[in-house]
Protein backbone atom coordinates (compact mmCIF):
# COMPACT_ATOMS: atom_id res chain seq x y z
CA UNK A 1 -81.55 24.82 31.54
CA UNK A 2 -80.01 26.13 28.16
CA UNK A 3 -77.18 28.49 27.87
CA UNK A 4 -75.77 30.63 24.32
CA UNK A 5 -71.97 29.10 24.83
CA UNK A 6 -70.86 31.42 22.33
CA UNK A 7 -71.76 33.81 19.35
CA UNK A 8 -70.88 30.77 16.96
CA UNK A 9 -73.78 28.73 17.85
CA UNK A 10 -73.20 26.20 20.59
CA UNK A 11 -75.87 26.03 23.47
CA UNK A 12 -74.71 24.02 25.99
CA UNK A 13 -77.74 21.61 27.93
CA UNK A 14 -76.89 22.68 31.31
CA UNK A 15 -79.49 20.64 32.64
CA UNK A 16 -82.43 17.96 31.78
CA UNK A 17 -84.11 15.99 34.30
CA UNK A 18 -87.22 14.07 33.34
CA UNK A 19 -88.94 11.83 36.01
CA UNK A 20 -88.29 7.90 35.76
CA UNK A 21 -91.66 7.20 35.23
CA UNK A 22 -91.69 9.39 32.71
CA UNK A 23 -88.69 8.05 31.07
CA UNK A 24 -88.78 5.86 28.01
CA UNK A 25 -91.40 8.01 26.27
CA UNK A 26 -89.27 10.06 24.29
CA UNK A 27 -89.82 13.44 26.06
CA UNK A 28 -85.89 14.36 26.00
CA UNK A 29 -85.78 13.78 22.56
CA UNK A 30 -88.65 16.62 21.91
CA UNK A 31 -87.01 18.87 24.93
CA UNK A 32 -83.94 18.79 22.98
CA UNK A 33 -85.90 19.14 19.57
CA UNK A 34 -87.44 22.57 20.86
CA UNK A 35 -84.60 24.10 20.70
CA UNK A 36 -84.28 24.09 17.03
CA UNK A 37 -87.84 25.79 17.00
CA UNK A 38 -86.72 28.35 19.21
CA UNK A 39 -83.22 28.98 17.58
CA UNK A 40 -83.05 27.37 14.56
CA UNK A 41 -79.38 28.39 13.61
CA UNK A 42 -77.67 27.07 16.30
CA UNK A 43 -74.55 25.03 15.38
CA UNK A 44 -73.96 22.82 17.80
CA UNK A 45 -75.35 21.28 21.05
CA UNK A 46 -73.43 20.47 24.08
CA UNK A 47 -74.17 18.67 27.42
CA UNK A 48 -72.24 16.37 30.35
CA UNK A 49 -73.30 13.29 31.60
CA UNK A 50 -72.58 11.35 34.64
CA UNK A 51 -70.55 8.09 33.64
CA UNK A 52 -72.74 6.28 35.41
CA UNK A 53 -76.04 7.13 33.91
CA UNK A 54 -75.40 4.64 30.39
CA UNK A 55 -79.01 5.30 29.96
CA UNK A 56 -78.90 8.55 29.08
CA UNK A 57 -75.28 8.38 27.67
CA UNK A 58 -77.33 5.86 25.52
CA UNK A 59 -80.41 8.13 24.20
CA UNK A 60 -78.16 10.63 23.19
CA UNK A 61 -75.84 8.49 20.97
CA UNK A 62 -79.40 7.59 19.60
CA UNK A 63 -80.19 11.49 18.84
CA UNK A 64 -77.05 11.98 17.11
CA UNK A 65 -74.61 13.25 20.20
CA UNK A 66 -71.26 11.94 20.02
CA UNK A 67 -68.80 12.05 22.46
CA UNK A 68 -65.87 13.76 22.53
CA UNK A 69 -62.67 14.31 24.66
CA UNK A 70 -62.49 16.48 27.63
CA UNK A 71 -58.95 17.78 28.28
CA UNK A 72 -59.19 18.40 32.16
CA UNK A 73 -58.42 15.14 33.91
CA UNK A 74 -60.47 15.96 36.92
CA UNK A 75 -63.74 16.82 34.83
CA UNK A 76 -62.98 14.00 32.50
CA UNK A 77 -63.23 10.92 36.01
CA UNK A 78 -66.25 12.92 36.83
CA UNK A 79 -68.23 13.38 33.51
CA UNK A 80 -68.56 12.49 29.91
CA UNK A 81 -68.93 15.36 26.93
CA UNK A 82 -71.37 14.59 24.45
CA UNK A 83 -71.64 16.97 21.27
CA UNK A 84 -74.49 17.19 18.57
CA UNK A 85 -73.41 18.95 15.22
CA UNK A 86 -76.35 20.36 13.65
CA UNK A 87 -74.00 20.25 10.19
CA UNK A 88 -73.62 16.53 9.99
CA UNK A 89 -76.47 15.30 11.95
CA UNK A 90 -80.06 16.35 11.64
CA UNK A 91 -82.35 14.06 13.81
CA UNK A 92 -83.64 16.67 15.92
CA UNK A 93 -83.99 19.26 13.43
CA UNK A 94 -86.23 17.37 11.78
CA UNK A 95 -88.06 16.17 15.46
CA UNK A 96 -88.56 19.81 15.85
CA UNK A 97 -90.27 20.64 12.33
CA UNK A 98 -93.81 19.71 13.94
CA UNK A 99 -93.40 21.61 17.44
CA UNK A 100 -95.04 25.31 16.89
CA UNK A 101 -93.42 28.02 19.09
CA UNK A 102 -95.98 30.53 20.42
CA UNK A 103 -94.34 33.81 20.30
């Protein structure tokens, strides 16, 4: 699931789940991609992660996410807050220049 965060241009990635034997394949990477077709001015990206789960903490250093610092103590034991710029990084802009959005 995909939320608009704010007017400026974050969406935050509430949500992506892809099936472990699906995994591996890079089907996140063109999930994530599509959202530049859809709305290709956003600004910024935004999504938690368990700690535990390295391998996805993994793919999304890979697509350009880097963490950052969350402030609440409780949230930050429990997740970890990964942030893609779409001014300094531009992986999966360029993933999503060969997905066509039907309209």
């Amino acid at each position: 699931m995909v939320k608009v965060d704010d007017p400026e241009g974050t969406i935050i990635l509430d949500e992506l789940v892809v099936a472990e034997s699906a995994q591996r394949r890079g089907i996140a990477k063109l999930l994530i991609s599509c959202i530049y077709s859809i709305i290709p001015a956003i600004k910024q990206i935004a999504l938690y992660v368990r700690p535990t789960n390295m391998q996805a903490q993994a793919a999304y250093l890979a697509y350009g996410f880097a963490p950052r610092k969350i402030e609440n103590a409780t949230c930050s034991k429990n997740w970890c807050y990964f942030v893609y710029d779409s001014d300094s990084e531009h992986l999966l802009q360029d993933a999503a220049q060969g997905i066509a959005v039907r309209e």
